[in-house]
Protein backbone atom coordinates (compact mmCIF):
# COMPACT_ATOMS: atom_id res chain seq x y z
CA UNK A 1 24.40 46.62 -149.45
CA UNK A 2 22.59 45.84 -145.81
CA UNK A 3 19.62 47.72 -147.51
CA UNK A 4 20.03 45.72 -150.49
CA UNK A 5 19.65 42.65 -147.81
CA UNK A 6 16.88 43.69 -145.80
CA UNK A 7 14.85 44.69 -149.16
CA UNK A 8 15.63 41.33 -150.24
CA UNK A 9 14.26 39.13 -146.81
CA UNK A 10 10.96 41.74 -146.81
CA UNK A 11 10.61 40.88 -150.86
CA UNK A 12 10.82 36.97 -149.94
CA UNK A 13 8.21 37.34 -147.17
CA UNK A 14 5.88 39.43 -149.31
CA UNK A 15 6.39 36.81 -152.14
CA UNK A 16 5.49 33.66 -149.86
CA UNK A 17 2.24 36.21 -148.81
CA UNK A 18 1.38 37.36 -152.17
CA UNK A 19 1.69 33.93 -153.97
CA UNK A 20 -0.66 32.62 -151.66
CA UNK A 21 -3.30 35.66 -152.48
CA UNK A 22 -3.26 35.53 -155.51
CA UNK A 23 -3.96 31.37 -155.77
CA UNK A 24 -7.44 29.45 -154.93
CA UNK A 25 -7.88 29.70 -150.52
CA UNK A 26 -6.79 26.68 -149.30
CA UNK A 27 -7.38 25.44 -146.38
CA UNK A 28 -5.67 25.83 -142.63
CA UNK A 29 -5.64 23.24 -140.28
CA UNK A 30 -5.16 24.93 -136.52
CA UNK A 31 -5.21 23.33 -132.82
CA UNK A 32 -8.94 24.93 -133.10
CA UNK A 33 -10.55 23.64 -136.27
CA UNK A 34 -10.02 25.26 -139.39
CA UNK A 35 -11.37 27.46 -142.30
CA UNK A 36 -11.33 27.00 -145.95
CA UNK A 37 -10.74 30.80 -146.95
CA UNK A 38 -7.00 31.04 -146.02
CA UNK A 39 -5.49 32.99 -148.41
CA UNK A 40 -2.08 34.21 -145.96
CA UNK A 41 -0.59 35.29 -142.64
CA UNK A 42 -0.07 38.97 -141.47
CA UNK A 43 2.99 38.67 -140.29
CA UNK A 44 4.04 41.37 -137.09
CA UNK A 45 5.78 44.34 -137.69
CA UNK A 46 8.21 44.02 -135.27
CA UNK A 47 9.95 41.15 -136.86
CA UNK A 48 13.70 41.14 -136.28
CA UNK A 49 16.14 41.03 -138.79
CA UNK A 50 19.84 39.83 -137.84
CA UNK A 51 22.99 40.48 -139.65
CA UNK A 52 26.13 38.53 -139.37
CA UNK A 53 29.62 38.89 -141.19
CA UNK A 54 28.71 42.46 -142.67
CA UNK A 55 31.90 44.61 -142.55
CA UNK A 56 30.45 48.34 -143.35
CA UNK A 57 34.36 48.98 -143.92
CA UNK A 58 34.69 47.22 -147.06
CA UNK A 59 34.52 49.65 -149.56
CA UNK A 60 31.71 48.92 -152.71
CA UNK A 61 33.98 47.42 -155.11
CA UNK A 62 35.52 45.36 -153.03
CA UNK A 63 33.80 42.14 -151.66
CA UNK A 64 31.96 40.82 -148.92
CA UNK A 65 30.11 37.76 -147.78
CA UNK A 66 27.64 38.54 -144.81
CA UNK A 67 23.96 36.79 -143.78
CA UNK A 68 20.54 38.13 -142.88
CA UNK A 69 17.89 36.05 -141.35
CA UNK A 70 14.74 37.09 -140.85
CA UNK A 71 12.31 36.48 -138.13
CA UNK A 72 8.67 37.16 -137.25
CA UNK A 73 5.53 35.77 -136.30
CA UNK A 74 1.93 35.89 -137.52
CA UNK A 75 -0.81 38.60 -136.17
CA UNK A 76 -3.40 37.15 -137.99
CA UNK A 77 -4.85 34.84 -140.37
CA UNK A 78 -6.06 36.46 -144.11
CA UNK A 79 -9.06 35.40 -146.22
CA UNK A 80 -9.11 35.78 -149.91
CA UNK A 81 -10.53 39.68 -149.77
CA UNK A 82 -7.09 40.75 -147.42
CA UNK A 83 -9.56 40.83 -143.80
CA UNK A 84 -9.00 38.98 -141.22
CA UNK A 85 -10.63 35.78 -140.85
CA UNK A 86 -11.81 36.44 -136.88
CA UNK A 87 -14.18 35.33 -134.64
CA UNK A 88 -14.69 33.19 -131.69
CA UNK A 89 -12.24 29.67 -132.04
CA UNK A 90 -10.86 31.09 -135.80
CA UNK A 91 -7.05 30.97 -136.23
CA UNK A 92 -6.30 34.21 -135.52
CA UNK A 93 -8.34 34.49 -132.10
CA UNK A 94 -5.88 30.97 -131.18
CA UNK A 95 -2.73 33.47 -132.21
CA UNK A 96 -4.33 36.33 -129.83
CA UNK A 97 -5.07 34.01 -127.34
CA UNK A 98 -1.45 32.77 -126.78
CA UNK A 99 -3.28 28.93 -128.07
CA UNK A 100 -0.66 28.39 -131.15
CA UNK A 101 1.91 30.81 -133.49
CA UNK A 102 2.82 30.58 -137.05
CA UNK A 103 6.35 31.78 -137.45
CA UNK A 104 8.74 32.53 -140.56
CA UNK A 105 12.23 32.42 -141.07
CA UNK A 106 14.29 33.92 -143.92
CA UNK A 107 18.09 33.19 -144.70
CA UNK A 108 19.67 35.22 -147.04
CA UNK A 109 23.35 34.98 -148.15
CA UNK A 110 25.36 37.71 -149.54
CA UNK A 111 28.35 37.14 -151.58
């Protein structure tokens, strides 16, 4: 069931990525300018995933109510190809550079 959850906050952040791909760019606004081929964010692997409620005791039948949120941050800003739109004053130089973050949180309720 905790699998179930954690498959379910990585599909949602895929989804919010992937919708974006597969759409027109559009464009992203940052404290440094801001491009016209944003396509999505690559968020960090190390992204934490919290679970409250869950009672591993409960056997499958029965029920249980229990939360997941997800948490990560950005590495880098994607263009419409899947690279990374880089250089000198781009998005994802601000993100390296400490300047600004993107972040994302997921909520997911089991019941």
């Amino acid at each position: 069931m905790i699998k179930q959850a954690i498959k379910a906050a990585v599909f949602a952040a895929a989804v919010a990525g992937a919708a974006s791909a597969s759409a027109a760019p559009w464009t992203l606004n940052y404290a440094g300018g801001s491009t016209s081929q944003f396509a999505g964010f690559d968020w960090a692997s190390n992204g934490t995933a919290i679970v409250t409620g869950f009672n591993p005791f409960i056997p499958v039948s029965g029920s249980t109510n229990f939360s997941l949120e997800y948490y990560a941050t950005a590495d880098a800003v994607k263009n419409m190809s899947g690279g990374t739109i880089g250089g000198a004053g781009s998005a994802t130089a601000g993100i390296v550079n400490g300047l600004f973050e993107y972040s994302i949180l997921a909520n997911i309720t089991e019941t």
